[in-house]
C-alpha atoms as a PDB file:
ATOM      1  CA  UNK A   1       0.000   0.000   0.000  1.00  0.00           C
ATOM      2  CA  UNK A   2       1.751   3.317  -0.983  1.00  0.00           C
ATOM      3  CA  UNK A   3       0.793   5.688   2.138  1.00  0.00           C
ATOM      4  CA  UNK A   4       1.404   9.382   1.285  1.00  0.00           C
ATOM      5  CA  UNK A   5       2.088  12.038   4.240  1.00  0.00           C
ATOM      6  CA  UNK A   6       2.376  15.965   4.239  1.00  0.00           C
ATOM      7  CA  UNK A   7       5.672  17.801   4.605  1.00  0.00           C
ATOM      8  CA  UNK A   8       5.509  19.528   8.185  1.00  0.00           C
ATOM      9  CA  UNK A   9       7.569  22.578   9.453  1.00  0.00           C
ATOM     10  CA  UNK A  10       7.191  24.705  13.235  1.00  0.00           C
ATOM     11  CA  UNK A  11       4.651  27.562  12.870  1.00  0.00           C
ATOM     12  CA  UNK A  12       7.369  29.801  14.559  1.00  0.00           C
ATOM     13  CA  UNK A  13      10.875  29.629  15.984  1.00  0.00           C
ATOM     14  CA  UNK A  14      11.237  28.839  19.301  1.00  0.00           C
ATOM     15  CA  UNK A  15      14.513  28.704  21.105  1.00  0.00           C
ATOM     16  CA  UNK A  16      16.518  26.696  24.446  1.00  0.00           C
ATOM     17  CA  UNK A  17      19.306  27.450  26.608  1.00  0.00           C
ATOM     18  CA  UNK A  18      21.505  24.806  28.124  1.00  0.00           C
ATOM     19  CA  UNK A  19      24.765  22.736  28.366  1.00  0.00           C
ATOM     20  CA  UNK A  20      25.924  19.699  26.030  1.00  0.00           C
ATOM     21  CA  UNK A  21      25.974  16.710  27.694  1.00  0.00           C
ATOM     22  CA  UNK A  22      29.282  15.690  26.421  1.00  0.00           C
ATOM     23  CA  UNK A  23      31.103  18.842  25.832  1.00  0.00           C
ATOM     24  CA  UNK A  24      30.162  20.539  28.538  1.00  0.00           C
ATOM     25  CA  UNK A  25      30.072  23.769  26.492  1.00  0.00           C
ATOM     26  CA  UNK A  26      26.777  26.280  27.286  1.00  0.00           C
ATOM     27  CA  UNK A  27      24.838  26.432  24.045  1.00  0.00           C
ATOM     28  CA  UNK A  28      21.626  28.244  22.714  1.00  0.00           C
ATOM     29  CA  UNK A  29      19.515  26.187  20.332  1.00  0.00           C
ATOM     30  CA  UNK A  30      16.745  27.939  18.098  1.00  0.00           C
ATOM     31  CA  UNK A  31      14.169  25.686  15.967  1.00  0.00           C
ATOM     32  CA  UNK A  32      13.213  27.331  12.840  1.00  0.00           C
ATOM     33  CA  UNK A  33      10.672  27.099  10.567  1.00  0.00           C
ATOM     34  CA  UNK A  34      11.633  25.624   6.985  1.00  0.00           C
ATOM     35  CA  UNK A  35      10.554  25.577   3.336  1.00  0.00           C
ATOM     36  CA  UNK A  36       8.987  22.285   2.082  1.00  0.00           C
ATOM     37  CA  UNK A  37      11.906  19.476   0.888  1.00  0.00           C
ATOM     38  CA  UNK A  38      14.591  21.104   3.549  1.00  0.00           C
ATOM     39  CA  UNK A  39      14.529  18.308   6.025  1.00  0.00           C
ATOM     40  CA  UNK A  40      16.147  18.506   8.936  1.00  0.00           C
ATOM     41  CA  UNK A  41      19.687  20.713   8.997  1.00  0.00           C
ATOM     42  CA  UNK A  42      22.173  21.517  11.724  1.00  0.00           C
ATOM     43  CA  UNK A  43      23.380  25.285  11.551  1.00  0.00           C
ATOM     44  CA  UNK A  44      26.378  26.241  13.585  1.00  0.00           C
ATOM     45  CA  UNK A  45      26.042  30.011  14.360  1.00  0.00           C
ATOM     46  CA  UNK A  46      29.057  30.263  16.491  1.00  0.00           C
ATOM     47  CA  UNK A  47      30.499  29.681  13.047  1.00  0.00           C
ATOM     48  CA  UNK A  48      31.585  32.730  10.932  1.00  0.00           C
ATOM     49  CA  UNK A  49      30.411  30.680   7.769  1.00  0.00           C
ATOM     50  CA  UNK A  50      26.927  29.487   9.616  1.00  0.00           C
ATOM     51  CA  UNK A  51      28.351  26.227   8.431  1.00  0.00           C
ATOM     52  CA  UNK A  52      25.156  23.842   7.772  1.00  0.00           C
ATOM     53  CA  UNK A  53      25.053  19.800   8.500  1.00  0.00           C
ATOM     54  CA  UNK A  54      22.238  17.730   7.616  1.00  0.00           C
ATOM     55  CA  UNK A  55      20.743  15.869   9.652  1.00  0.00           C
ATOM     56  CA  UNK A  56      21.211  12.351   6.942  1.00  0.00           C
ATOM     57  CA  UNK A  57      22.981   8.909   8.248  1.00  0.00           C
ATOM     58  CA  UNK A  58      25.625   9.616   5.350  1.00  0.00           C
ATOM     59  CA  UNK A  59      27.001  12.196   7.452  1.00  0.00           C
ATOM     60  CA  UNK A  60      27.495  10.165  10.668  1.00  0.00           C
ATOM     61  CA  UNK A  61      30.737  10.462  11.590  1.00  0.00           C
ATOM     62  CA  UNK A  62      30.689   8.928  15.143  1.00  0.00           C
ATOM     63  CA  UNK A  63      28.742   6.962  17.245  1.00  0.00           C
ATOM     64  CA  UNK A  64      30.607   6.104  20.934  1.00  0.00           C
ATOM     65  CA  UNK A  65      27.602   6.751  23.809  1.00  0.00           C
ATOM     66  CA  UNK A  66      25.807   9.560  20.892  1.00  0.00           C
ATOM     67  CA  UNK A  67      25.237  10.127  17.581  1.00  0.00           C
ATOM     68  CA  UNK A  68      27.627  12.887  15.322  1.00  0.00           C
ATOM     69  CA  UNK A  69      27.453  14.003  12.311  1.00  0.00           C
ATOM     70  CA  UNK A  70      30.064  16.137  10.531  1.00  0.00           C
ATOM     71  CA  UNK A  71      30.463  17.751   6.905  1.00  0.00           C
ATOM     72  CA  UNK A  72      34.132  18.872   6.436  1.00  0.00           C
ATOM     73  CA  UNK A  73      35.655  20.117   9.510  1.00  0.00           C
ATOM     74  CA  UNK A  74      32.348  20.882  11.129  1.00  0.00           C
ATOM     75  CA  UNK A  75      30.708  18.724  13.740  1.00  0.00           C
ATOM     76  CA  UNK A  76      27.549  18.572  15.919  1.00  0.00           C
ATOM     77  CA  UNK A  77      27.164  16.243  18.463  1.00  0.00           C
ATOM     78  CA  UNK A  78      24.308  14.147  20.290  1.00  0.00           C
ATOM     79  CA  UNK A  79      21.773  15.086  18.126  1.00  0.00           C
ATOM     80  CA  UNK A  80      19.654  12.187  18.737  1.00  0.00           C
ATOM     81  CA  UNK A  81      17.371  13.376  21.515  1.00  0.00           C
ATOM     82  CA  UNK A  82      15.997  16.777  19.478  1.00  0.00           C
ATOM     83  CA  UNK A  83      15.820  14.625  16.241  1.00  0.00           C
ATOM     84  CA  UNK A  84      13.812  11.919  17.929  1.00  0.00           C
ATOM     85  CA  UNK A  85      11.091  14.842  19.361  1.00  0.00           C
ATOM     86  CA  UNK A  86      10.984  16.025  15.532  1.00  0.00           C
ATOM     87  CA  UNK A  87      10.230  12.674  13.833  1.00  0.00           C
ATOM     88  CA  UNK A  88       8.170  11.824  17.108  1.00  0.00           C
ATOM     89  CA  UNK A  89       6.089  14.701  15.795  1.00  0.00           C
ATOM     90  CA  UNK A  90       5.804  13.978  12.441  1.00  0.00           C
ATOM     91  CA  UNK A  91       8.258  17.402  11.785  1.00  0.00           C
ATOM     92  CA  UNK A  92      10.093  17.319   8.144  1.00  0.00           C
ATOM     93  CA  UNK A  93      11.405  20.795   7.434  1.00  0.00           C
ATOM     94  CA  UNK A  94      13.216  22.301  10.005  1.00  0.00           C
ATOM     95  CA  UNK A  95      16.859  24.455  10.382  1.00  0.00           C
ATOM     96  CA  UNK A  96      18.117  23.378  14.059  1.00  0.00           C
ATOM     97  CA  UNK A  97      20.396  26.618  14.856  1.00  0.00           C
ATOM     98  CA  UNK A  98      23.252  26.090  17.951  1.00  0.00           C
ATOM     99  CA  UNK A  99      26.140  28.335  18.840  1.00  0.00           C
ATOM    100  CA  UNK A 100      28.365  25.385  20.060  1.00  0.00           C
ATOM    101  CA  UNK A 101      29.136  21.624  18.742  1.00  0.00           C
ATOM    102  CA  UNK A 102      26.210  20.217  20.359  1.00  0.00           C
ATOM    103  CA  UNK A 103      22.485  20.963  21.422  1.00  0.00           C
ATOM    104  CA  UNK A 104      21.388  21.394  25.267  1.00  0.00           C
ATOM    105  CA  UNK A 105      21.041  18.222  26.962  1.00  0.00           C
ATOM    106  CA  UNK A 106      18.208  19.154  29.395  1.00  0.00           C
ATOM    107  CA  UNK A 107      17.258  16.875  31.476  1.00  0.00           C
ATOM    108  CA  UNK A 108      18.434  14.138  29.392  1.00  0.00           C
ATOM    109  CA  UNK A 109      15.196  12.964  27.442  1.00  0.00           C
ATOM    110  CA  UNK A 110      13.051  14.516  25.042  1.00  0.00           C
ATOM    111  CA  UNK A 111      10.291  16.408  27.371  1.00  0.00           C
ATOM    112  CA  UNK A 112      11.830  19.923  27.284  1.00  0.00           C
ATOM    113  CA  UNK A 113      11.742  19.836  23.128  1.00  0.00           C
ATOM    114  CA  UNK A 114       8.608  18.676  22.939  1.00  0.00           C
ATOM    115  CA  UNK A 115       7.563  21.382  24.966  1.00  0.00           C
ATOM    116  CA  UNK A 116       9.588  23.766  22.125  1.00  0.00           C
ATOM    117  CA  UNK A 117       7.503  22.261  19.484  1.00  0.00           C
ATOM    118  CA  UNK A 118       4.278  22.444  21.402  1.00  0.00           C
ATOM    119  CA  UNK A 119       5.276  26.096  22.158  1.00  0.00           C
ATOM    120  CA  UNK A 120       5.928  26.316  18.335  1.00  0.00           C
ATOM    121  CA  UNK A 121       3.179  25.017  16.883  1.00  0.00           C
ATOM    122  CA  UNK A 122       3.208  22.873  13.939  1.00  0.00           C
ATOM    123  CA  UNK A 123       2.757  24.127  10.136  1.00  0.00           C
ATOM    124  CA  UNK A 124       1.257  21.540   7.601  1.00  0.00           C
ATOM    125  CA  UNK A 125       2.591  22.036   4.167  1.00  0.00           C
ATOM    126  CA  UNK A 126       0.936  21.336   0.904  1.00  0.00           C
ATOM    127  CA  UNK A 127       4.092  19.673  -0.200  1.00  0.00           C
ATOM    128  CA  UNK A 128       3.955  15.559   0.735  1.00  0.00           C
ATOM    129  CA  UNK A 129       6.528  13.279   2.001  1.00  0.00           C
ATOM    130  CA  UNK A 130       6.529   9.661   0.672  1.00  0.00           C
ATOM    131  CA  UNK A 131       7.520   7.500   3.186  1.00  0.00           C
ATOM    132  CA  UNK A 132       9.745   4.812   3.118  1.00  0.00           C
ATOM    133  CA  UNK A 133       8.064   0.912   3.145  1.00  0.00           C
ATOM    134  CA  UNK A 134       9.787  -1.977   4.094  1.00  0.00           C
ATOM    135  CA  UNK A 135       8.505  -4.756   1.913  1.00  0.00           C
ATOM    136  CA  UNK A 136      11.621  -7.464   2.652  1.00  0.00           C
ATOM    137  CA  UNK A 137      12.574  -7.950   6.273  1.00  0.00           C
ATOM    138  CA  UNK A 138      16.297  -6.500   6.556  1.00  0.00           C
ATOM    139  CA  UNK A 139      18.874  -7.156   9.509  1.00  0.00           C
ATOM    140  CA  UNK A 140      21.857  -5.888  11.009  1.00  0.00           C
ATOM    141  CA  UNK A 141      24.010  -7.710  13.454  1.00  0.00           C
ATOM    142  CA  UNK A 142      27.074  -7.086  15.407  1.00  0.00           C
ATOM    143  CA  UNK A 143      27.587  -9.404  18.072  1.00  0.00           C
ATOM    144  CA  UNK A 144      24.806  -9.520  20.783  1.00  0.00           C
ATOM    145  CA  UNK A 145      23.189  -6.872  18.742  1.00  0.00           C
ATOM    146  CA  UNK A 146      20.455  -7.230  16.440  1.00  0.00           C
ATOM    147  CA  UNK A 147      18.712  -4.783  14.613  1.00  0.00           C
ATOM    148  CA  UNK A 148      15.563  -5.863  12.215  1.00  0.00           C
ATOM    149  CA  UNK A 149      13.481  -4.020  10.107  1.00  0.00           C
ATOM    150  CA  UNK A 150      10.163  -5.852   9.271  1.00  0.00           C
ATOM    151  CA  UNK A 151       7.105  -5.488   7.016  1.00  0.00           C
ATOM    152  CA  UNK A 152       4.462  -3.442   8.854  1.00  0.00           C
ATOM    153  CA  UNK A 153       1.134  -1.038   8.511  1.00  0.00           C
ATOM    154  CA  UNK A 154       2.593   1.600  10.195  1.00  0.00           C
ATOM    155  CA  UNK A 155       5.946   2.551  12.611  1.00  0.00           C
ATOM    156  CA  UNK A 156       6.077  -0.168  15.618  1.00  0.00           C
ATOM    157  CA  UNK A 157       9.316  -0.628  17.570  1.00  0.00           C
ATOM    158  CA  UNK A 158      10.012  -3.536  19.394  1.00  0.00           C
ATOM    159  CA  UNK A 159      13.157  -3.183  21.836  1.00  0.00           C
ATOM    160  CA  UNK A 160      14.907  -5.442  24.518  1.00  0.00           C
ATOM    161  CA  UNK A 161      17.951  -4.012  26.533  1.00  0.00           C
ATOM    162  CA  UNK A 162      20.290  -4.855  29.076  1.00  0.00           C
ATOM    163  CA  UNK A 163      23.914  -4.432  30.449  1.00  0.00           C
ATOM    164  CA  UNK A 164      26.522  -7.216  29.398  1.00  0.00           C
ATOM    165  CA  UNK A 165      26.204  -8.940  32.393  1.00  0.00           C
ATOM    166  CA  UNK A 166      22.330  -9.004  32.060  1.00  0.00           C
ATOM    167  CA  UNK A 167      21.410  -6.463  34.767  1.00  0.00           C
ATOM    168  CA  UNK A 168      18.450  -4.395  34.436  1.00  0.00           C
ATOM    169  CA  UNK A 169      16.673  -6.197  31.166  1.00  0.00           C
ATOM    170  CA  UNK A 170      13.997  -4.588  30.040  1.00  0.00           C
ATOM    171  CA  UNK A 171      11.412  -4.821  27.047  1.00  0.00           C
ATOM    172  CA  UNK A 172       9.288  -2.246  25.408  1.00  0.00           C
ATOM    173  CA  UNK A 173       7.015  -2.525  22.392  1.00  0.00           C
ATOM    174  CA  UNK A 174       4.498  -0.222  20.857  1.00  0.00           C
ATOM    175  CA  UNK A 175       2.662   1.402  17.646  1.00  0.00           C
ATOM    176  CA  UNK A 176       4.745   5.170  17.471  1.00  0.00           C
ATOM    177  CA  UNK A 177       1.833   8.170  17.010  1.00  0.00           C
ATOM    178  CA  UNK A 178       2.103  11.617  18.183  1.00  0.00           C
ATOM    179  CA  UNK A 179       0.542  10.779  20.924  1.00  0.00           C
ATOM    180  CA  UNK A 180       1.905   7.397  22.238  1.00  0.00           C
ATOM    181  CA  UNK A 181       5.747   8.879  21.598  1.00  0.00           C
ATOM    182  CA  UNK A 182       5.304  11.879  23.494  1.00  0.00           C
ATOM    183  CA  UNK A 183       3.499  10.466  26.721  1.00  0.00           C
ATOM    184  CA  UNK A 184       5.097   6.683  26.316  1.00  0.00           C
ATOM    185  CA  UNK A 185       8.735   7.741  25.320  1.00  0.00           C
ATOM    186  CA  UNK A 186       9.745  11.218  25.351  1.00  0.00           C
ATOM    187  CA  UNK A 187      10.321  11.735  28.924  1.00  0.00           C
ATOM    188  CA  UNK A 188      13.076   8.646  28.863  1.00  0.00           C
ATOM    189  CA  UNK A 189      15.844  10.055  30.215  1.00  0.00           C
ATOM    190  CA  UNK A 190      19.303   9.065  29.327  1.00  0.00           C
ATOM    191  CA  UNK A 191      21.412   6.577  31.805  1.00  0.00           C
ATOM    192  CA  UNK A 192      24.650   5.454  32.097  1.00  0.00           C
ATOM    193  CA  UNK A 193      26.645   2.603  34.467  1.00  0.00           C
ATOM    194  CA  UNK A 194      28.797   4.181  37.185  1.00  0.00           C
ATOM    195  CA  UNK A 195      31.496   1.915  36.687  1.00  0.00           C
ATOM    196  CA  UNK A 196      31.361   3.397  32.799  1.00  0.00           C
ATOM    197  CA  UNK A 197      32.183   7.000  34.055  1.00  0.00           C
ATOM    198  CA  UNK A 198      35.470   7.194  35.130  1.00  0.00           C
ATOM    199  CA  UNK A 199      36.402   5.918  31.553  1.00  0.00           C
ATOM    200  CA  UNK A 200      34.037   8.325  29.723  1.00  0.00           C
ATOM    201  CA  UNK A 201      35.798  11.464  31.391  1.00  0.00           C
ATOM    202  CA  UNK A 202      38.955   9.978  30.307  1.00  0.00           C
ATOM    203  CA  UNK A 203      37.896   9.842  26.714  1.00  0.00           C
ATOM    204  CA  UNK A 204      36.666  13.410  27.091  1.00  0.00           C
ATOM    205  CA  UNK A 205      33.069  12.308  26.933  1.00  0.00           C
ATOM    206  CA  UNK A 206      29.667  13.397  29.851  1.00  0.00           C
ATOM    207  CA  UNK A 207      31.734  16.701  30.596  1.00  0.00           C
ATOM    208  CA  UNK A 208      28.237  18.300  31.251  1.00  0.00           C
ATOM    209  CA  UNK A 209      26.490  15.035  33.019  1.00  0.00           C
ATOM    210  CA  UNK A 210      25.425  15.167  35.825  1.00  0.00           C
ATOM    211  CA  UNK A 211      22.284  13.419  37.803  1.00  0.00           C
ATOM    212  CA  UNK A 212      19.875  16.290  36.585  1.00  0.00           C
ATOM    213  CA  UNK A 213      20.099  15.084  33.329  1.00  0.00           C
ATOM    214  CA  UNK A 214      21.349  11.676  33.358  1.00  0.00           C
ATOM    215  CA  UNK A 215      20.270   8.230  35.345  1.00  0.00           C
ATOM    216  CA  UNK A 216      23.305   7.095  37.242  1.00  0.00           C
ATOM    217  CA  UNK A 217      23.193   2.722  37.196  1.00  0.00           C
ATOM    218  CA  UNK A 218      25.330   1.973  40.527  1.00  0.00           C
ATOM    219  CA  UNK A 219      25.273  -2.284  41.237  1.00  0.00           C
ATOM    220  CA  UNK A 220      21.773  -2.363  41.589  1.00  0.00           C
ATOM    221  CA  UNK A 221      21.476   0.860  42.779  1.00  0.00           C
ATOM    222  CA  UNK A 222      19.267   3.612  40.725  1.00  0.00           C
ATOM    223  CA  UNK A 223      20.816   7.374  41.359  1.00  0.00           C
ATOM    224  CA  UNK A 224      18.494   9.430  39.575  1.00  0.00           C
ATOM    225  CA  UNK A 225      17.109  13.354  41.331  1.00  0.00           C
ATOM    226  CA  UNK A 226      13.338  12.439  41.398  1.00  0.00           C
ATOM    227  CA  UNK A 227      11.743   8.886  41.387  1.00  0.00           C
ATOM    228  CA  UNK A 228      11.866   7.090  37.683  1.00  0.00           C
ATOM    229  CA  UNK A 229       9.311   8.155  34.859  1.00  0.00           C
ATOM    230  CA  UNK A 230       8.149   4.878  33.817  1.00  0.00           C
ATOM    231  CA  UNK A 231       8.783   1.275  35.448  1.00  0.00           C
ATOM    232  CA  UNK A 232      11.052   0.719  31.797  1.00  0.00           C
ATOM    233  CA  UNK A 233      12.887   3.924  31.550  1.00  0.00           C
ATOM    234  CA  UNK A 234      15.665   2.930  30.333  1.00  0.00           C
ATOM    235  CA  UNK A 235      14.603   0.465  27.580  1.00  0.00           C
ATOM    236  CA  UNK A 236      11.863   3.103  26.551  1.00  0.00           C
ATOM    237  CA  UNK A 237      15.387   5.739  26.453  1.00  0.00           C
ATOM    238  CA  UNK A 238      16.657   3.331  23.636  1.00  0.00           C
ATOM    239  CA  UNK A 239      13.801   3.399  21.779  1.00  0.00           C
ATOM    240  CA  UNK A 240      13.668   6.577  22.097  1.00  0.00           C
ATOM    241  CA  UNK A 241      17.412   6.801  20.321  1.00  0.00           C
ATOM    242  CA  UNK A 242      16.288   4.475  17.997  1.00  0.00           C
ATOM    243  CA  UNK A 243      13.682   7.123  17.028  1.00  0.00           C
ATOM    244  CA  UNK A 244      16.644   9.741  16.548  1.00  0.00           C
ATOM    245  CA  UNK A 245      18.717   7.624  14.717  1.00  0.00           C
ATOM    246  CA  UNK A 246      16.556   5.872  12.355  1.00  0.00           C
ATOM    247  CA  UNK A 247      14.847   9.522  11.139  1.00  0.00           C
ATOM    248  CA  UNK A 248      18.627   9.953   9.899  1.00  0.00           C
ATOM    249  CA  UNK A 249      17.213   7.952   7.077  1.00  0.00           C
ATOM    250  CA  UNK A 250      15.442  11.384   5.970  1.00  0.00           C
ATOM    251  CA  UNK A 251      11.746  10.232   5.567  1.00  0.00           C
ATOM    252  CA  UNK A 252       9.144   8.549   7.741  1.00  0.00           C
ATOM    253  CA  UNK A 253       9.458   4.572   7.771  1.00  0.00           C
ATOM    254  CA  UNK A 254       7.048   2.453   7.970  1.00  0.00           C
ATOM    255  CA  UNK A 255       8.041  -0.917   9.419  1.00  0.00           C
ATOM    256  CA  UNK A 256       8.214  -2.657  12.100  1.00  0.00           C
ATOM    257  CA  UNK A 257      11.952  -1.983  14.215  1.00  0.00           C
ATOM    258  CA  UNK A 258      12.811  -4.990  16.339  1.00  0.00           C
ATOM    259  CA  UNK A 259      15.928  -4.490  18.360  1.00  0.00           C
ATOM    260  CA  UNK A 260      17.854  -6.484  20.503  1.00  0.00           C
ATOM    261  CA  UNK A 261      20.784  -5.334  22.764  1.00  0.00           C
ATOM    262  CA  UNK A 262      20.564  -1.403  20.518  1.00  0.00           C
ATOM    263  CA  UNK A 263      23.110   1.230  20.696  1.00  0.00           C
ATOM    264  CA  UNK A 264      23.841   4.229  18.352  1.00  0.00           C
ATOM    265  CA  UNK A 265      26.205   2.756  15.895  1.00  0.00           C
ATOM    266  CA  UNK A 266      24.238  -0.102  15.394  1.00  0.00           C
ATOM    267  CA  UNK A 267      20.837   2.414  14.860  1.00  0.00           C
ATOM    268  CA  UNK A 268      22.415   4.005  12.228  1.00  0.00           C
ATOM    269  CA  UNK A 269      24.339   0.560  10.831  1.00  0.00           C
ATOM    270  CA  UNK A 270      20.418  -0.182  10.332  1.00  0.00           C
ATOM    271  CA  UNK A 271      19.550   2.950   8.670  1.00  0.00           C
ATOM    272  CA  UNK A 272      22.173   2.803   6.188  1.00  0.00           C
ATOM    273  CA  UNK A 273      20.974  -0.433   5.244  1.00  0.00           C
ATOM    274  CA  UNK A 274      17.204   0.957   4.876  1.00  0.00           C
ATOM    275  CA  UNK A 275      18.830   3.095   2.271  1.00  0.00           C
ATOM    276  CA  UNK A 276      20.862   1.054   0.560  1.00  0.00           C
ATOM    277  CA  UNK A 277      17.882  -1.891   0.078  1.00  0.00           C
ATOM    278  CA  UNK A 278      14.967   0.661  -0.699  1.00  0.00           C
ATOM    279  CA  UNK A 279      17.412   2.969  -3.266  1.00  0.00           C
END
């Protein structure tokens, strides 16, 4: 069945003040409203040449704990978390504007862009958007990782996650709307295992984390600032990269995601693939 969409853009810009998680660096981000057949584009403002990246898997240029993309010499950084809230919202056409490498973290999920694009409002465009349909099932694996795209009427994700030595498994599964991805996943917040940290500072990495924006995993000890947002936030988190990741791919999808053991570089190992099969 060939399913046909409209293009979407924000109704108005709308703009957040923060810190990147990994850099550390304070950073302004402003949403802006874009023509029909844009998509979604990076602009670095602190940047004499307003240097643009967009937001396409072909430009992933690392994927260790976040997603970056880079054209030329020019980088942004964890872009996952605002992309997810755009594609959770159906949002084609958009110019994401930061003065630094990478946007505000907030509190590590998706809840304080949503509110952005609420605050926005959201602009139909006459123009449509033909999404992509997966017809053949397609795989990726890497070890205990497997990522599966799979025939389906409509944008389901199926997700199971877990620490190498098996600690907190979780699994998540459900039909992605507007309205199931912004009260079922966007308020995931991020997490991380303490004994992870001291390694991650080493590598110059969670400069700006801190427990008001990230879940701290301690043995089986939860440090998070107020009590957890759902009973499987952290496997609801990874779908909620997933999200970010996969809308790399540049159009809506309609399949059905089933991922085992996820992380970023195998997300966008998957969306590569998308392209390459449905090209």
């Amino acid at each position: 069945m060939c399913v046909v969409l409209q293009q979407q853009t924000l109704a108005k810009p709308v703009s957040f003040s923060g810190i990147g998680l990994h850099s550390g660096n304070k950073v302004s981000m402003t949403l802006l409203p874009a023509p029909a057949g844009t998509g979604i584009i990076f602009r670095r403002v602190d940047l004499e040449s307003r240097f643009e990246v967009p937001a396409q898997v072909k430009y992933v240029t690392d994927t260790s704990r976040s997603t970056t993309i880079a054209k030329g010499k020019v980088k942004v950084q964890t872009i996952e978390h605002v992309l997810a809230s755009l594609a959770g919202f159906g949002i084609t056409n958009v110019i994401i504007e930061v003065d630094a490498n990478e946007p505000p973290i907030a509190d590590g999920s998706s809840r304080r862009f949503c509110r952005m694009i609420d605050e926005a409002g959201i602009e139909t465009q006459r123009e449509e958007v033909h999404p992509i349909t997966i017809t053949d099932s397609i795989e990726y694996t890497n070890g205990e990782t497997v990522m599966s795209a799979l025939p389906y009427d409509g944008f389901k994700i199926s997700c199971t996650s877990s620490d190498k030595v098996g600690r907190f498994t979780q699994f998540f599964s459900l039909d992605l709307t507007v309205e199931s991805w912004e009260k079922e996943i966007a308020h995931a917040r991020t997490f991380c295992f303490y004994e992870e940290i001291e390694f991650l500072i080493k590598n110059g990495l969670i400069r700006g984390g801190s427990l008001e924006n990230a879940i701290v995993i301690r043995e089986d000890a939860v440090l998070t600032t107020e009590p957890m947002r759902y009973r499987e936030e952290f496997v609801r988190h990874k779908i909620l990269d997933i999200i970010g990741d996969l809308s790399l791919v540049g159009v809506p999808l309609r399949c059905h995601i089933v991922a085992i053991k996820p992380g970023h570089d195998a997300n966008c190992e998957l969306a590569k693939l998308i392209l390459q099969k449905s090209g």
